[in-house]
PDB file of N, CA and C in Angstrom:
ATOM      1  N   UNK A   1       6.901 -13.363  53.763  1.00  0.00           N
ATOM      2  CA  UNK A   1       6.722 -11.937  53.525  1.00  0.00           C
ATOM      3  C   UNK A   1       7.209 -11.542  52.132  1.00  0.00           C
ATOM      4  N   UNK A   2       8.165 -12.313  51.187  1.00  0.00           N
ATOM      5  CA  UNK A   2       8.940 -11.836  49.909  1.00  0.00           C
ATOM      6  C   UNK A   2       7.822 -12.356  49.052  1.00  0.00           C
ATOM      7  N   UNK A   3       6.980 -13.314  49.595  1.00  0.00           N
ATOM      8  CA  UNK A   3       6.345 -13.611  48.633  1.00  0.00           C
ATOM      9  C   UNK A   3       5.124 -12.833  48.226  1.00  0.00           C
ATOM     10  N   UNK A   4       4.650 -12.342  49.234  1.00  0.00           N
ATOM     11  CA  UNK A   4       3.415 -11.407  49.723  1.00  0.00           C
ATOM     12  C   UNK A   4       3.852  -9.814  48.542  1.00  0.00           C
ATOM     13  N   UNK A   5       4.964  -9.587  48.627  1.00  0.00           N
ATOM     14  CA  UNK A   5       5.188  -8.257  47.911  1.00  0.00           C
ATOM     15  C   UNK A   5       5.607  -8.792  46.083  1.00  0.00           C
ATOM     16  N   UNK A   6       5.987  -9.667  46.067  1.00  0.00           N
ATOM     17  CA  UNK A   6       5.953 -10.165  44.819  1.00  0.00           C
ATOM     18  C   UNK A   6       4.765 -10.046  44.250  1.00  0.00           C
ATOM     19  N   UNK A   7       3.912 -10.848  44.734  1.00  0.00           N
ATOM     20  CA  UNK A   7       2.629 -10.744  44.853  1.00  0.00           C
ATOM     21  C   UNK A   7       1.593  -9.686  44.487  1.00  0.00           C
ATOM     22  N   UNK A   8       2.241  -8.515  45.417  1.00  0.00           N
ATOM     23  CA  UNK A   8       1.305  -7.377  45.373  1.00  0.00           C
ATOM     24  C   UNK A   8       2.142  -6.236  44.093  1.00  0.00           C
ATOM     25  N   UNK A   9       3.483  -6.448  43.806  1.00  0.00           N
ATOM     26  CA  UNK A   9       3.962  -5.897  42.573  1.00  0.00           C
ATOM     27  C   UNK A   9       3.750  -6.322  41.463  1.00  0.00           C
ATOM     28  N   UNK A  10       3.550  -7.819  41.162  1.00  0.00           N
ATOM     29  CA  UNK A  10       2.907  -8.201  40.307  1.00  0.00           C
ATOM     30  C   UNK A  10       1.318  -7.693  39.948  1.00  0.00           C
ATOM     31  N   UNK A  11       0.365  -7.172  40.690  1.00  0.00           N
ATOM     32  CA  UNK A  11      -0.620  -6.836  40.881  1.00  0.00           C
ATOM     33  C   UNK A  11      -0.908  -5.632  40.082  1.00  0.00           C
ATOM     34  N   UNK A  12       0.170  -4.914  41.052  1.00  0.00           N
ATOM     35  CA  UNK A  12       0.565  -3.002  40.717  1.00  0.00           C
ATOM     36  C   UNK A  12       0.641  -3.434  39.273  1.00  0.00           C
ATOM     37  N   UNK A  13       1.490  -3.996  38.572  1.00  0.00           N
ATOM     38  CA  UNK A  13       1.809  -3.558  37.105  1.00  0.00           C
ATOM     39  C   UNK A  13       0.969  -4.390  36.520  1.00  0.00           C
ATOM     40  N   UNK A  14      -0.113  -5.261  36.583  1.00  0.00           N
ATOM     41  CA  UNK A  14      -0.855  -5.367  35.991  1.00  0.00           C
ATOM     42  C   UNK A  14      -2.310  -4.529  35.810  1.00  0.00           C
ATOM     43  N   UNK A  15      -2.458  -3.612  37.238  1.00  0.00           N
ATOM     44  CA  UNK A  15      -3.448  -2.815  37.400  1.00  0.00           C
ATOM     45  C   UNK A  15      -3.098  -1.279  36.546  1.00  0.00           C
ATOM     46  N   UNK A  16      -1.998  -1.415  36.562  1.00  0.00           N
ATOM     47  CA  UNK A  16      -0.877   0.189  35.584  1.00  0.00           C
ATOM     48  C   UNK A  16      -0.853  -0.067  34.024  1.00  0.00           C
ATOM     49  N   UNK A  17      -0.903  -1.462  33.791  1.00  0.00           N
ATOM     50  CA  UNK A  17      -1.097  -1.786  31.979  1.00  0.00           C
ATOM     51  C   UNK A  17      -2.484  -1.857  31.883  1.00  0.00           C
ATOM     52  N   UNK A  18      -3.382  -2.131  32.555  1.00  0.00           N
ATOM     53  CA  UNK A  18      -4.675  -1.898  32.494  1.00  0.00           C
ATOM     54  C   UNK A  18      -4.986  -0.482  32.433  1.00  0.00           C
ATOM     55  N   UNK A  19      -4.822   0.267  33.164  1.00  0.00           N
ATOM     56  CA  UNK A  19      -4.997   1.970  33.020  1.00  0.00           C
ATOM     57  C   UNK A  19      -4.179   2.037  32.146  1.00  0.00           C
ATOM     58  N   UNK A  20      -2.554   1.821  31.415  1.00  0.00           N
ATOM     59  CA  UNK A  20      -2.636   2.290  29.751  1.00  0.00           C
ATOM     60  C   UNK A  20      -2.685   1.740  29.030  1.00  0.00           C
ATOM     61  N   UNK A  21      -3.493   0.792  28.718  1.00  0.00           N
ATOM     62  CA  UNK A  21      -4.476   0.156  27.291  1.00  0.00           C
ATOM     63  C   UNK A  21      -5.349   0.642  27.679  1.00  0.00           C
ATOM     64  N   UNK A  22      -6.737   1.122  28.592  1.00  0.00           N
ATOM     65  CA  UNK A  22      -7.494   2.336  28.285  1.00  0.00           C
ATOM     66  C   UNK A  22      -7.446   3.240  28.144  1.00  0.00           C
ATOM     67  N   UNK A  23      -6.144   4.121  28.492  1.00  0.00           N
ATOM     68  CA  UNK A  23      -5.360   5.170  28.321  1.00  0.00           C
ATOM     69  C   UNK A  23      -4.996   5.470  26.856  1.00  0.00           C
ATOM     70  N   UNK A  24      -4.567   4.220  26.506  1.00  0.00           N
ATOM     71  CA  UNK A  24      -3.877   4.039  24.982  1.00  0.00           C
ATOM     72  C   UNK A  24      -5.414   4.204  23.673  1.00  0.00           C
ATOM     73  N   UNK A  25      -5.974   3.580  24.567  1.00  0.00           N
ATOM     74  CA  UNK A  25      -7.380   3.241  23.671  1.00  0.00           C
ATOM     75  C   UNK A  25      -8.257   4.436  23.253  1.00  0.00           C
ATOM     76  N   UNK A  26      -8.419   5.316  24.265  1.00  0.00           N
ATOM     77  CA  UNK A  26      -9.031   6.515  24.416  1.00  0.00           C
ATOM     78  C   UNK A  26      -8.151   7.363  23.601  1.00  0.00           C
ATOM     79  N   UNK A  27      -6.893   7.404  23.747  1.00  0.00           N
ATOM     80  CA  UNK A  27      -6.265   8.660  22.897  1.00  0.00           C
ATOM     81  C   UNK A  27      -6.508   8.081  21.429  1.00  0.00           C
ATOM     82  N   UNK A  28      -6.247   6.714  21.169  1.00  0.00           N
ATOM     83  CA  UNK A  28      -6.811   6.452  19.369  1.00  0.00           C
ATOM     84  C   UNK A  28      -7.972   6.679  19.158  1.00  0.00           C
ATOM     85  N   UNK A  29      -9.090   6.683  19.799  1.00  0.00           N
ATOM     86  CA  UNK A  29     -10.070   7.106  19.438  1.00  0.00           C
ATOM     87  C   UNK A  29     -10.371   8.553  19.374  1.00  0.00           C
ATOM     88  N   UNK A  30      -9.857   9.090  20.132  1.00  0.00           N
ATOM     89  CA  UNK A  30      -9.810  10.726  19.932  1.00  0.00           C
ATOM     90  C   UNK A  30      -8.979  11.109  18.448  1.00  0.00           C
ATOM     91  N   UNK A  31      -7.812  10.591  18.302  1.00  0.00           N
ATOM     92  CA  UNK A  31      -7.213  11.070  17.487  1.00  0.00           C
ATOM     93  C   UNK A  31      -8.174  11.125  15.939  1.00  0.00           C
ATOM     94  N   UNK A  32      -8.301   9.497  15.937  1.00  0.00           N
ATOM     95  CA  UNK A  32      -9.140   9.024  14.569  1.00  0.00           C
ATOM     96  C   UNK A  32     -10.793   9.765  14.586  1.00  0.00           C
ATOM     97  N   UNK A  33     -11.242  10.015  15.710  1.00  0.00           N
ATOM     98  CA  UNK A  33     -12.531  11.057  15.543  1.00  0.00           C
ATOM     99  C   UNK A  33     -12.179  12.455  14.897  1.00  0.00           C
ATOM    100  N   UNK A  34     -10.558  12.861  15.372  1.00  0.00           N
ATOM    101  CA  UNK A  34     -10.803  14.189  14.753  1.00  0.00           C
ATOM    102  C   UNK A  34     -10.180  14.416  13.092  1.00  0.00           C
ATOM    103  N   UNK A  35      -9.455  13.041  13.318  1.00  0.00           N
ATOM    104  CA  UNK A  35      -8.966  13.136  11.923  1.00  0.00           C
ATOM    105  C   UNK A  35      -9.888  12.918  10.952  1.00  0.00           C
ATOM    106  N   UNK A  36     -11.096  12.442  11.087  1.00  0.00           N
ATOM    107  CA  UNK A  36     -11.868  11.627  10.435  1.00  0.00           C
ATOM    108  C   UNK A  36     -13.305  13.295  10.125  1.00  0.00           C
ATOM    109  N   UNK A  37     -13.349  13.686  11.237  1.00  0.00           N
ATOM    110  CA  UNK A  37     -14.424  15.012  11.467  1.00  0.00           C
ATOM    111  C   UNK A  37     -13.333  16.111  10.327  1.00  0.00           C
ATOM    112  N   UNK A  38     -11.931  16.226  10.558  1.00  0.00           N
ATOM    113  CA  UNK A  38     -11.376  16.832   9.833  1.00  0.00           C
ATOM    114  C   UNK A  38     -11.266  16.772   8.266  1.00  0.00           C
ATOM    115  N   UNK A  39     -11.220  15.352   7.818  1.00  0.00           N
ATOM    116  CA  UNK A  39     -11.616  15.346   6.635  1.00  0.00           C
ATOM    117  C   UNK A  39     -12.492  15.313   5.891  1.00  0.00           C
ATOM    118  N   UNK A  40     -14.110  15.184   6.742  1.00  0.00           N
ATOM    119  CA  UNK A  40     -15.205  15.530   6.568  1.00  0.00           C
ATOM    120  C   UNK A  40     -15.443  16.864   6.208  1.00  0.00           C
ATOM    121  N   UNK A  41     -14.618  18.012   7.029  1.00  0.00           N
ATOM    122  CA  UNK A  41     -14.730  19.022   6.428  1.00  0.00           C
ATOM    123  C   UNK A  41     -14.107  19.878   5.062  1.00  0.00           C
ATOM    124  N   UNK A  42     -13.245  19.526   5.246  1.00  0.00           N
ATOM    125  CA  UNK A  42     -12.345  19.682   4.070  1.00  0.00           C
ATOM    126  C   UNK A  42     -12.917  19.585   3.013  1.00  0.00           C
ATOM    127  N   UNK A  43     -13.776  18.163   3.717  1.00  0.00           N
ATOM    128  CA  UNK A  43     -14.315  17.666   1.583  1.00  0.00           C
ATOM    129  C   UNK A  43     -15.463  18.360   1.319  1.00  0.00           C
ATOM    130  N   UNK A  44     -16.009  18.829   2.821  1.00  0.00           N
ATOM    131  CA  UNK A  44     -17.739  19.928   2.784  1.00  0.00           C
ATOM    132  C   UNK A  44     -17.020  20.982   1.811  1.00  0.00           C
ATOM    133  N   UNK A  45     -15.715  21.465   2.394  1.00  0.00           N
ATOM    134  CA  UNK A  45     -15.431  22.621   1.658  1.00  0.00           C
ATOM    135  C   UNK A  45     -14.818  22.681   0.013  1.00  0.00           C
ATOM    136  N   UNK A  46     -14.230  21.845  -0.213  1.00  0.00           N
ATOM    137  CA  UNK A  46     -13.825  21.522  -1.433  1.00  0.00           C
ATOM    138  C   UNK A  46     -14.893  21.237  -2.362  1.00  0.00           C
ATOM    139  N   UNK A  47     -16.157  20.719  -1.984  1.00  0.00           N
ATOM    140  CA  UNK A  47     -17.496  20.333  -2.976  1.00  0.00           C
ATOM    141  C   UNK A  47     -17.923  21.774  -3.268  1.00  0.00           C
ATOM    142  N   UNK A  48     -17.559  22.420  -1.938  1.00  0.00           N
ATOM    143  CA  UNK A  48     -18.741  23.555  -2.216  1.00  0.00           C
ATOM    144  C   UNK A  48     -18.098  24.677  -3.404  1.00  0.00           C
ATOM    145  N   UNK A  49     -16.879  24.686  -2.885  1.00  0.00           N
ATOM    146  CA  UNK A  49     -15.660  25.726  -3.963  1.00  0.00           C
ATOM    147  C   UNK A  49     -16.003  25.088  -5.487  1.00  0.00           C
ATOM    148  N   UNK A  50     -15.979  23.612  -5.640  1.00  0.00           N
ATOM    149  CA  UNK A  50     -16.128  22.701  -7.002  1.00  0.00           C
ATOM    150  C   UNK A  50     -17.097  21.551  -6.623  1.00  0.00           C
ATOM    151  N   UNK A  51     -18.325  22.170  -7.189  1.00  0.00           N
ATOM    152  CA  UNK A  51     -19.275  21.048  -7.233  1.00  0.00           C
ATOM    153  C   UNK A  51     -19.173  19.999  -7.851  1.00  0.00           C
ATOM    154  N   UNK A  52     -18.528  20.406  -9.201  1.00  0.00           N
ATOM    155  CA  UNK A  52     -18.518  19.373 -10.014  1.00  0.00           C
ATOM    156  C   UNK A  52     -17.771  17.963 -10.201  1.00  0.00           C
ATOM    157  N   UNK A  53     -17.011  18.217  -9.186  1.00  0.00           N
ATOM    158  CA  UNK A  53     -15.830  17.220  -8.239  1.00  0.00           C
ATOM    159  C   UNK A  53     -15.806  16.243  -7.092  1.00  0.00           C
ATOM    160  N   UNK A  54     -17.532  17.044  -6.954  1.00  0.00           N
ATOM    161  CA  UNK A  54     -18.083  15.949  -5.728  1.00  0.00           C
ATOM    162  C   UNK A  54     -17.522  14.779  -5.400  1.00  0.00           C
ATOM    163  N   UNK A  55     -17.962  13.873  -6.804  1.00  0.00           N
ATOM    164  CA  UNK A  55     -17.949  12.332  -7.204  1.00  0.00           C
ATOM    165  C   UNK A  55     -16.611  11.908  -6.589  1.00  0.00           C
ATOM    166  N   UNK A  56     -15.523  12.663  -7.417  1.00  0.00           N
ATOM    167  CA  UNK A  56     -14.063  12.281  -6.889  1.00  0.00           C
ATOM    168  C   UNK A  56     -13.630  12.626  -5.270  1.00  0.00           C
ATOM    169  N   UNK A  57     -14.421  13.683  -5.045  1.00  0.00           N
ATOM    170  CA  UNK A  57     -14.244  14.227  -3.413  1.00  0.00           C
ATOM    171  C   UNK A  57     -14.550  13.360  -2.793  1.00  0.00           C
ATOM    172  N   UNK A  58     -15.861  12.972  -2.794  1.00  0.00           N
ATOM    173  CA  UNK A  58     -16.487  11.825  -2.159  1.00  0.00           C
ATOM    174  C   UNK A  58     -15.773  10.613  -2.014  1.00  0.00           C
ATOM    175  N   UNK A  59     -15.382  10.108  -3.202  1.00  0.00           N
ATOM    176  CA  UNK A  59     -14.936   8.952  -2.727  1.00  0.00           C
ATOM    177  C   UNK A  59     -13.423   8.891  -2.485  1.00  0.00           C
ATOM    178  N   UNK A  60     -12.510   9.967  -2.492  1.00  0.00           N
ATOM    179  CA  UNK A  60     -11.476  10.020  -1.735  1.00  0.00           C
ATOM    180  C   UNK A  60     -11.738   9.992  -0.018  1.00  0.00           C
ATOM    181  N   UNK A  61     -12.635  11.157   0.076  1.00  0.00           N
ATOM    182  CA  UNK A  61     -13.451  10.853   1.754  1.00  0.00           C
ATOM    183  C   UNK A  61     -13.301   9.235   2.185  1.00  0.00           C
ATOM    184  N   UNK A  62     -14.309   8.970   1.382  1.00  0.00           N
ATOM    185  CA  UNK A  62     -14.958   7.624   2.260  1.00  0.00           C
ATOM    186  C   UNK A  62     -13.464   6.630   2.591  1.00  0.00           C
ATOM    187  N   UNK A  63     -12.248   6.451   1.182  1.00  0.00           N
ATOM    188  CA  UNK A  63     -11.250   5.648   1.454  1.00  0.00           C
ATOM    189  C   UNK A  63     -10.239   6.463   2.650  1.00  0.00           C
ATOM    190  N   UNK A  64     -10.432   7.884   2.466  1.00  0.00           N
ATOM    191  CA  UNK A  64      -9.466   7.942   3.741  1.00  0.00           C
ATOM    192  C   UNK A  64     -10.023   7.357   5.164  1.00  0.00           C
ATOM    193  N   UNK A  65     -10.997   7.784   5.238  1.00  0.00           N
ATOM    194  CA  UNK A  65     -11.887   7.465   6.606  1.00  0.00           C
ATOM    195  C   UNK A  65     -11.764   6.235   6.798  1.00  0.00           C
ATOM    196  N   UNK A  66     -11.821   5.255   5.797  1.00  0.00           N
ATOM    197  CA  UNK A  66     -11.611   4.083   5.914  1.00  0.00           C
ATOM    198  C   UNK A  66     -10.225   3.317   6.516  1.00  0.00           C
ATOM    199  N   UNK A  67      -9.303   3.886   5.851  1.00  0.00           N
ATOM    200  CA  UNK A  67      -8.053   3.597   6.415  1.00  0.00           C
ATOM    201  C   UNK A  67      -7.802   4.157   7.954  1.00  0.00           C
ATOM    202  N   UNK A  68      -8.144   5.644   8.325  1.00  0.00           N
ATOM    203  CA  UNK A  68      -8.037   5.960   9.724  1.00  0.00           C
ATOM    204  C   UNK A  68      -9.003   4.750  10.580  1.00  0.00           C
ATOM    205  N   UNK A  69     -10.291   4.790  10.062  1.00  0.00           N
ATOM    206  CA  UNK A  69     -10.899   3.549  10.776  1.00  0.00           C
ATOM    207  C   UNK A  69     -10.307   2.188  11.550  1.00  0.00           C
ATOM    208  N   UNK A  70      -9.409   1.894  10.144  1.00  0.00           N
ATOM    209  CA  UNK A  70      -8.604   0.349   9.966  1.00  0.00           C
ATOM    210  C   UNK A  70      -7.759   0.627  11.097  1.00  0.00           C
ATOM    211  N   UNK A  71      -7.121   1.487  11.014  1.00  0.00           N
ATOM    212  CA  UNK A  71      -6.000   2.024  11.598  1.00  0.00           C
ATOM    213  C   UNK A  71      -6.530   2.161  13.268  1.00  0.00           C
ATOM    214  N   UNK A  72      -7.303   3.076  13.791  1.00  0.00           N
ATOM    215  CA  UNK A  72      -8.117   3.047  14.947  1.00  0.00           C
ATOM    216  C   UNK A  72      -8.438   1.897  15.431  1.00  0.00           C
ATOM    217  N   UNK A  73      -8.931   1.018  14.260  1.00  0.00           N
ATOM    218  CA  UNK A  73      -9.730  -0.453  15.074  1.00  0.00           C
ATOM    219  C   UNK A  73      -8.435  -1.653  15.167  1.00  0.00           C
ATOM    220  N   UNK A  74      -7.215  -1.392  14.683  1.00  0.00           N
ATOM    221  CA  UNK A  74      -5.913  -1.901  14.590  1.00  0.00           C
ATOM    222  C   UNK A  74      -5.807  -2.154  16.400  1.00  0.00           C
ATOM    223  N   UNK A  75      -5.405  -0.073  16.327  1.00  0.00           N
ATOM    224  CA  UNK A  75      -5.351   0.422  17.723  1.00  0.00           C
ATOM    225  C   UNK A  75      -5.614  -0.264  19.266  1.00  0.00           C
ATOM    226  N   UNK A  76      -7.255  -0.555  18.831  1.00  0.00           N
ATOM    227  CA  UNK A  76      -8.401  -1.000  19.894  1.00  0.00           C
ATOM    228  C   UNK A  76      -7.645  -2.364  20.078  1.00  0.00           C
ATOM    229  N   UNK A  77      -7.399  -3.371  19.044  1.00  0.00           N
ATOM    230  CA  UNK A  77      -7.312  -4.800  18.998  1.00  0.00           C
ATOM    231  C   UNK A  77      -5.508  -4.726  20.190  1.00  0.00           C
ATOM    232  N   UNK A  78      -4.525  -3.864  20.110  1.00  0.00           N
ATOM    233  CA  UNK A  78      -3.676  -3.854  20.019  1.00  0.00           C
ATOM    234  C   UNK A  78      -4.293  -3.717  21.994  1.00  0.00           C
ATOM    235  N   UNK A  79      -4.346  -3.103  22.257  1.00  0.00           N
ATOM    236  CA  UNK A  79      -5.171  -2.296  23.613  1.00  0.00           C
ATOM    237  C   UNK A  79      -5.415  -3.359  24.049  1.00  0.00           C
ATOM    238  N   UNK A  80      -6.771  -4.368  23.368  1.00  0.00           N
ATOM    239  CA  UNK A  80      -7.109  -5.071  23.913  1.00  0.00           C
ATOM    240  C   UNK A  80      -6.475  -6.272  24.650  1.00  0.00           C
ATOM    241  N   UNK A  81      -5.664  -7.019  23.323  1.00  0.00           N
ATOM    242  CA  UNK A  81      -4.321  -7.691  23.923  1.00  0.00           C
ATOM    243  C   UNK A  81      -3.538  -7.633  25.143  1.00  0.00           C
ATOM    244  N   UNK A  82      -3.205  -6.179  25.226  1.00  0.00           N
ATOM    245  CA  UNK A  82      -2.636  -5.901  26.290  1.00  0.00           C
ATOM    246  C   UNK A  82      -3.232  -6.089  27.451  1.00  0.00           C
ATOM    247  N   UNK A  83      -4.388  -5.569  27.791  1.00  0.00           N
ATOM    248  CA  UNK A  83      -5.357  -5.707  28.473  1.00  0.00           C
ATOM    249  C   UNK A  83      -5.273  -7.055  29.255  1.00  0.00           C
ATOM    250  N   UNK A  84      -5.947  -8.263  27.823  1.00  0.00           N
ATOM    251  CA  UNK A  84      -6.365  -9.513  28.083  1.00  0.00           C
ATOM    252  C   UNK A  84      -5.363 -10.355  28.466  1.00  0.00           C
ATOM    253  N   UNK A  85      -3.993  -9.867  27.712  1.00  0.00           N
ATOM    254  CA  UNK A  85      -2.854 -10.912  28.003  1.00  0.00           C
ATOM    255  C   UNK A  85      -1.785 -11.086  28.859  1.00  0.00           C
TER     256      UNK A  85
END
């Protein structure tokens, strides 16, 4: 019978780290969607105030997004581990 509940607690907390590495996974992706939609706008608005700044707007955009990306897909890998291991 001690072995049977070992058994089934071992189970429980592997079925509970499974619900938070998708738990975990879902909130980085939320976060990095809005951070990422957020600086999309910013830079809509900053081109439009100074057109002539685009060039530099732009490609500050693309490297931040990039790093939240890195950062998000860090996230996922980190999740996944947990998950798998």
């Amino acid at each position: 019978m001690i072995e049977l509940t070992v058994i089934l607690e071992a189970a429980w907390d592997l079925t509970v780290s499974k619900i938070g590495a998708a738990f975990a996974a879902s909130i980085c992706l939320l976060g990095a969607s809005f951070s990422i939609s957020k600086i999309g706008v910013t830079a809509l608005e900053a081109i439009a105030r100074q057109p002539e700044a685009a060039g530099d707007v732009r490609s500050n955009l693309i490297v931040a997004a990039a790093l939240i990306e890195g950062v998000a897909f860090f996230a996922i890998v980190v999740c996944l581990l947990v998950l798998f291991m």
